[in-house]
Protein backbone atom coordinates (compact mmCIF):
# COMPACT_ATOMS: atom_id res chain seq x y z
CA UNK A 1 -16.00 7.32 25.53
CA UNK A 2 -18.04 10.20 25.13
CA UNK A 3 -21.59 9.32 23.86
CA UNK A 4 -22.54 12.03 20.80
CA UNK A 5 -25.29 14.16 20.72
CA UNK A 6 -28.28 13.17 18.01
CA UNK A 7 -27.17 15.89 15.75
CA UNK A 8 -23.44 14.87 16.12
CA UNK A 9 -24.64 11.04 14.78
CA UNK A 10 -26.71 12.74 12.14
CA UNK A 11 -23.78 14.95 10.77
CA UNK A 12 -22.30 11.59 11.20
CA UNK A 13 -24.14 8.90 9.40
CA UNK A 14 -24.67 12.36 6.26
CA UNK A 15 -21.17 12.24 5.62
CA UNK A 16 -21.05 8.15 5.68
CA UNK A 17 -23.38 8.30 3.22
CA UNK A 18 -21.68 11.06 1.06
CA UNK A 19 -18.36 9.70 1.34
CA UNK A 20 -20.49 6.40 -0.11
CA UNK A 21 -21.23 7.79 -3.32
CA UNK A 22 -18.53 9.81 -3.91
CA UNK A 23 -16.17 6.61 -3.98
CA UNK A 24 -18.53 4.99 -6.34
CA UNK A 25 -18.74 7.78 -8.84
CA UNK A 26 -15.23 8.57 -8.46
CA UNK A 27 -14.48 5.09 -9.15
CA UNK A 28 -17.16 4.71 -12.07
CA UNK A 29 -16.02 8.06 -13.38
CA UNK A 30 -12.65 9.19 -12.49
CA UNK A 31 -11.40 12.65 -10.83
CA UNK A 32 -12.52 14.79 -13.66
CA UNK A 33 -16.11 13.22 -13.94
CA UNK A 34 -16.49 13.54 -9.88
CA UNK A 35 -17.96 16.88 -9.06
CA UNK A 36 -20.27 18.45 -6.09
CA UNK A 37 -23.40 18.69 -7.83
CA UNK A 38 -23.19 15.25 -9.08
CA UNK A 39 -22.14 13.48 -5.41
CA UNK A 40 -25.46 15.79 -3.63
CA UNK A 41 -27.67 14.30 -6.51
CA UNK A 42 -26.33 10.57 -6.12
CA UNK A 43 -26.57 11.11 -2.61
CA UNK A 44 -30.21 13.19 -1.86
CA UNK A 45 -29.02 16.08 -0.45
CA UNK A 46 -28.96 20.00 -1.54
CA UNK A 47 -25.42 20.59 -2.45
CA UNK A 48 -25.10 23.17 0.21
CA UNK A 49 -25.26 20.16 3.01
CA UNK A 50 -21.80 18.85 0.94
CA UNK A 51 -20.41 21.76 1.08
CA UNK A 52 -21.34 21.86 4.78
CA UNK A 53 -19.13 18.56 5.40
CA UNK A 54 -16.29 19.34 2.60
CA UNK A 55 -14.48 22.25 1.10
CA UNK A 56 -14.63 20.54 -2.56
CA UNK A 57 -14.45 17.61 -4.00
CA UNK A 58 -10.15 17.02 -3.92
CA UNK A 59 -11.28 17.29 0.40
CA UNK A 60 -13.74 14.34 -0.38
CA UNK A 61 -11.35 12.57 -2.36
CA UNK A 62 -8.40 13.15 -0.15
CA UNK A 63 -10.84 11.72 3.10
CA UNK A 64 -11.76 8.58 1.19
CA UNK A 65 -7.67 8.36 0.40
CA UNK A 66 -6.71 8.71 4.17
CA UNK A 67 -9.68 5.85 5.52
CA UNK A 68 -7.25 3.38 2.91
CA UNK A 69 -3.92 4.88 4.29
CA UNK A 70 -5.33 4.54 7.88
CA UNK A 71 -5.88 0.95 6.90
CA UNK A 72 -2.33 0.50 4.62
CA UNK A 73 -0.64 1.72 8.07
CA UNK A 74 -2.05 -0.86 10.44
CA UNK A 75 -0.52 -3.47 7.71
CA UNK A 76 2.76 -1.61 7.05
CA UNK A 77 3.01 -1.58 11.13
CA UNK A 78 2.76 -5.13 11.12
CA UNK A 79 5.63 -5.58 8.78
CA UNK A 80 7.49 -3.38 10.61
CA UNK A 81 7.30 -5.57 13.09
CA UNK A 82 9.13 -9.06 11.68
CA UNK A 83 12.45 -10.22 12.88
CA UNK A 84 15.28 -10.29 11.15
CA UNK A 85 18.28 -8.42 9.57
CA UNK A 86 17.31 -5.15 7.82
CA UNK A 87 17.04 -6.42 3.75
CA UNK A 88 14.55 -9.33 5.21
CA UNK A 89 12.56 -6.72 7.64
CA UNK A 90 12.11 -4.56 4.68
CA UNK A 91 10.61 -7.60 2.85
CA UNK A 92 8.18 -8.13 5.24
CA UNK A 93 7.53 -3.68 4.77
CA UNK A 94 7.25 -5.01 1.16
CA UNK A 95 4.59 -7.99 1.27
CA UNK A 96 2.49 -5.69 3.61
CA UNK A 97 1.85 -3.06 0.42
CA UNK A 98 1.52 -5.88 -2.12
CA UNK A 99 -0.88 -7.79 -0.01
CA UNK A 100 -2.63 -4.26 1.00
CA UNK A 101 -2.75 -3.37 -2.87
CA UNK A 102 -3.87 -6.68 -4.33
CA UNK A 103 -6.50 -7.23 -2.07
CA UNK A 104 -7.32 -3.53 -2.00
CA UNK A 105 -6.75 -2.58 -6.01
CA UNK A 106 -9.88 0.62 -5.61
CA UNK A 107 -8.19 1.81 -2.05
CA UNK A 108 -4.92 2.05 -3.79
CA UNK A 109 -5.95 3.55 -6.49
CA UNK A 110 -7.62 6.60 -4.69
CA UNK A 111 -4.45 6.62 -2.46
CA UNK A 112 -2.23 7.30 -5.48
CA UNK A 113 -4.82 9.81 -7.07
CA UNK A 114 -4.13 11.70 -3.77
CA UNK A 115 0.16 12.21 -4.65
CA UNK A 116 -0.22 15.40 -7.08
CA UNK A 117 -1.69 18.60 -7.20
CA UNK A 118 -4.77 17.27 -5.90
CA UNK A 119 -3.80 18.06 -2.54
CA UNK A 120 -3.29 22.08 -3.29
CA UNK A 121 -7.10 22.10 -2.86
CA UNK A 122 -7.64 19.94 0.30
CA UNK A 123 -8.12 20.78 3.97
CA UNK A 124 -4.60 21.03 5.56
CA UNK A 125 -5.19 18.73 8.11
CA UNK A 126 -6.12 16.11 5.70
CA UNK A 127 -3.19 16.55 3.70
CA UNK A 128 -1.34 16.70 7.15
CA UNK A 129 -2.55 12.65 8.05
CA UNK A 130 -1.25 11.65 4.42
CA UNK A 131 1.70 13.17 4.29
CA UNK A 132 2.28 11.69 8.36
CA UNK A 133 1.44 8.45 6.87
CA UNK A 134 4.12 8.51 4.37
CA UNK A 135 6.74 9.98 6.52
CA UNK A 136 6.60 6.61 8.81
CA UNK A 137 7.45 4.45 6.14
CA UNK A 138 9.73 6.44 4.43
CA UNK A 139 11.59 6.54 7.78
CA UNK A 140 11.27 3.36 8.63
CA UNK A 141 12.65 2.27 4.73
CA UNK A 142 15.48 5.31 5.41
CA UNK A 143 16.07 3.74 8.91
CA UNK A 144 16.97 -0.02 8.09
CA UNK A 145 19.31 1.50 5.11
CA UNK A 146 21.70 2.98 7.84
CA UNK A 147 20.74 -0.44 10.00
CA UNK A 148 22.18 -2.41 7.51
CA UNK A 149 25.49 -0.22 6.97
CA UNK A 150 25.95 -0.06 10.77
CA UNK A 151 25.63 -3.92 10.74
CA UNK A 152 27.85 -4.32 7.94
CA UNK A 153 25.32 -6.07 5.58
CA UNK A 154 25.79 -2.89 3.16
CA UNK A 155 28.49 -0.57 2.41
CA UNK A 156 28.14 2.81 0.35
CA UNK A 157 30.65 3.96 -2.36
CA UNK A 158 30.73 7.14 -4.27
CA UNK A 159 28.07 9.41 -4.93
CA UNK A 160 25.66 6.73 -2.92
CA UNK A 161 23.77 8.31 0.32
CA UNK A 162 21.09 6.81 2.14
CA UNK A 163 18.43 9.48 0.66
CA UNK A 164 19.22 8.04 -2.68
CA UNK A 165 18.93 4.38 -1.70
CA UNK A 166 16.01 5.60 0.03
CA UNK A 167 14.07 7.41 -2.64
CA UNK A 168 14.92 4.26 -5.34
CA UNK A 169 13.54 1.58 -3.12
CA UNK A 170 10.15 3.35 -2.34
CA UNK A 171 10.04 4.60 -6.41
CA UNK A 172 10.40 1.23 -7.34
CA UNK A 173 7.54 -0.02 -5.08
CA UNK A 174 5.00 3.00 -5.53
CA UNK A 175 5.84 3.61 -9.15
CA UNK A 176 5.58 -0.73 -9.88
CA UNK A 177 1.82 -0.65 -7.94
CA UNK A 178 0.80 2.56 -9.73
CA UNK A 179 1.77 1.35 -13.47
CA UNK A 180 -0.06 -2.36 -12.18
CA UNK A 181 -3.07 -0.32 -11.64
CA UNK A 182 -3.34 1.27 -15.34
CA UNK A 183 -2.70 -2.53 -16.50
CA UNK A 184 0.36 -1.39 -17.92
CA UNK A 185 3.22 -4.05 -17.60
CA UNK A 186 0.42 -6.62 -18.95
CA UNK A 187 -1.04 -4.62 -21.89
CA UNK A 188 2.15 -3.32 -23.35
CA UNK A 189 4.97 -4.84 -21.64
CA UNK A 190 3.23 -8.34 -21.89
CA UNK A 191 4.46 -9.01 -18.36
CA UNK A 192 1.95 -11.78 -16.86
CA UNK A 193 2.65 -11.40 -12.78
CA UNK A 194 4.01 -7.92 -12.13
CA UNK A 195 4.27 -8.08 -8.52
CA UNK A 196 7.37 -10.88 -8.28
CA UNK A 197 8.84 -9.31 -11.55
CA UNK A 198 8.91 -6.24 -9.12
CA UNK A 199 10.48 -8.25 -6.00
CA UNK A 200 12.98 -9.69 -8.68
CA UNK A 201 13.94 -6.13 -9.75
CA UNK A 202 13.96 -5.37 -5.80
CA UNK A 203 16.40 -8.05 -5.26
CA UNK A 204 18.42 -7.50 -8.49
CA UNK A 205 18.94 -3.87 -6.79
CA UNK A 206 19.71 -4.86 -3.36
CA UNK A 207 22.18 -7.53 -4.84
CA UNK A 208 23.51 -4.62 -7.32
CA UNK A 209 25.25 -3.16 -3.95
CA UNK A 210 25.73 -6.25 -2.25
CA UNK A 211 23.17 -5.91 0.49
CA UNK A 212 23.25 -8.62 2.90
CA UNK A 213 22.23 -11.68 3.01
CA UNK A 214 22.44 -11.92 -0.96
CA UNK A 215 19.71 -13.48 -2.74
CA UNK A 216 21.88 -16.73 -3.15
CA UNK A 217 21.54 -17.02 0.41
CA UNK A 218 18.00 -16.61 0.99
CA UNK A 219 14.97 -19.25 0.79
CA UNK A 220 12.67 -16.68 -1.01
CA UNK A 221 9.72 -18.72 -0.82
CA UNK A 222 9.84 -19.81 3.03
CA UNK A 223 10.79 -16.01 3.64
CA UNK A 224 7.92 -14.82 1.89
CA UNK A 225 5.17 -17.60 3.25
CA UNK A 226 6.88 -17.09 6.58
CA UNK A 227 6.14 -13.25 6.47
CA UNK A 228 2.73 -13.98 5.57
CA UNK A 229 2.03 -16.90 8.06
CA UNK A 230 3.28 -14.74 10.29
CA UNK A 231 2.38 -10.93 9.86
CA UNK A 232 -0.43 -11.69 7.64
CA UNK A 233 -2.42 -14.79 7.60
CA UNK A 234 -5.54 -13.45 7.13
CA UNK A 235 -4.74 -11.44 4.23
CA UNK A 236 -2.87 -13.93 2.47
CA UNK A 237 -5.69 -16.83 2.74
CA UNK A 238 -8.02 -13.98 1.39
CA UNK A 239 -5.54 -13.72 -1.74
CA UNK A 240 -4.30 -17.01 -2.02
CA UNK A 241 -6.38 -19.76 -0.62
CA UNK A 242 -6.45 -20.93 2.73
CA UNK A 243 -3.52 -22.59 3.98
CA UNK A 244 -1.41 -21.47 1.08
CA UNK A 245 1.30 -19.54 2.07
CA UNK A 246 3.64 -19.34 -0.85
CA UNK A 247 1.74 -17.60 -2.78
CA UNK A 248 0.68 -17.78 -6.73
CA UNK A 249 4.31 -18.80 -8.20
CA UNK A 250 2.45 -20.20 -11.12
CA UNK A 251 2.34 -23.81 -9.50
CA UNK A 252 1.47 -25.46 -6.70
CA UNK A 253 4.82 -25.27 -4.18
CA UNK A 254 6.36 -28.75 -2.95
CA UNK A 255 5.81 -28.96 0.39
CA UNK A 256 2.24 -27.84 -0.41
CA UNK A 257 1.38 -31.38 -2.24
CA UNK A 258 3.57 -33.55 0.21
CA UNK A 259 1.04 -32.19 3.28
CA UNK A 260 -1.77 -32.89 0.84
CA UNK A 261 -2.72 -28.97 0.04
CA UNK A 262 -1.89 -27.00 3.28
CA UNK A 263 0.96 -26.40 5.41
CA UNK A 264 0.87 -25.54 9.18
């Protein structure tokens, strides 16, 4: 590892600290209420030393975005990683963003402030990272849709492709965190817990075109507390309490009161 120089740790540690406060204003304030002259006052610096480190402020905002989707990936990677035919493996893709988001609600939020014209302004190379980030799970999601029709757990008919099955799965995931984060479904749909009305709608869907193994044949509670035992214990005790693998279905699960509160 090459040690850097003391003005390479100082042009280090400056844009730390911008990066900083521009996540707390832009969180405090939104996109629109973020600007340059505002992030070198909040941080202490003449506003040509920003402009030194970043183009504008949609190249701030789209650095801040791609430290959370660095972070998202090593998660998603895990999930990636679970055993099991393709509907199950894309579960585990599945509890990797909803743990990542619910544990990470600010991250998120800057991640998905990042998928309009906001990037027209960035540094190329920034937008570059993102848009390599969501390339490996869209292929990944695109990949265990022709996994399962090579294996026989799912057969196309009609107009269906595997874009299409594609671009509805991750629309239902991204679109289902994005209204969760404007408090939509519970201020005017009156839905209390979002997140497992969104894995029923996932599993109405993959059940819609008979995507094996069928929800009738699936333990969705051990498959989800497995995932997270497995993939993502650390996470899940942070969300859910340690020991506590089955998540927040509203009461406390069976086999969680027969062991006396945990479950190894």
């Amino acid at each position: 590892m090459i040690a850097l120089s003391p003005r390479q740790r100082d042009l280090q540690e400056r844009e730390k600290s911008i990066l900083e406060v521009a996540r707390g204003i832009l969180l405090e304030k939104g996109y629109y209420g973020t600007t340059m002259d505002g992030i070198a006052q909040e941080a202490g610096c003449p506003k040509a030393t920003v402009y030194r480190q970043f183009s504008c402020k949609e190249d701030i905002i789209l650095t801040l975005a791609l430290e959370s989707v660095r972070r998202r990936m090593e998660m998603l990677r895990r999930g990636v990683a679970y055993k099991g035919p393709s509907r199950v493996k894309l579960v585990a893709i599945g509890e990797a963003a909803s743990l990542f988001v619910r544990l990470n609600p600010n991250d998120s939020s800057i991640v998905h402030l990042t998928m309009g014209p906001l990037r027209e302004k960035g540094s190329r190379h920034r937008v570059s990272a993102i848009e390599d980030a969501e390339l490996f799970i869209v292929g990944h999601v695109q990949g265990l849709v022709r996994q399962a029709i090579v294996d026989g757990d799912l057969e196309l008919s009609g107009t269906d492709t595997v874009e299409r099955l594609t671009y509805g799965l991750i629309s239902l995931v991204e679109g289902a965190y994005t209204l969760m984060e404007s408090g939509v479904p519970q201020r005017a749909l009156r839905i209390e817990k979002p997140v497992q009305e969104m894995w029923w709608f996932y599993n109405r869907f993959a059940d819609a075109y008979g995507w094996k193994p069928l929800l009738a044949d699936l333990d969705w509670d051990e498959l989800l507390a497995d995932i997270r035992k497995r993939l993502f214990p650390e996470e899940a005790e942070r969300l859910y309490g340690k020991g506590n693998w089955y998540g927040d279905q509203g009461s406390v699960h069976p086999k969680l009161q027969a062991a006396g509160g945990s479950v190894d």
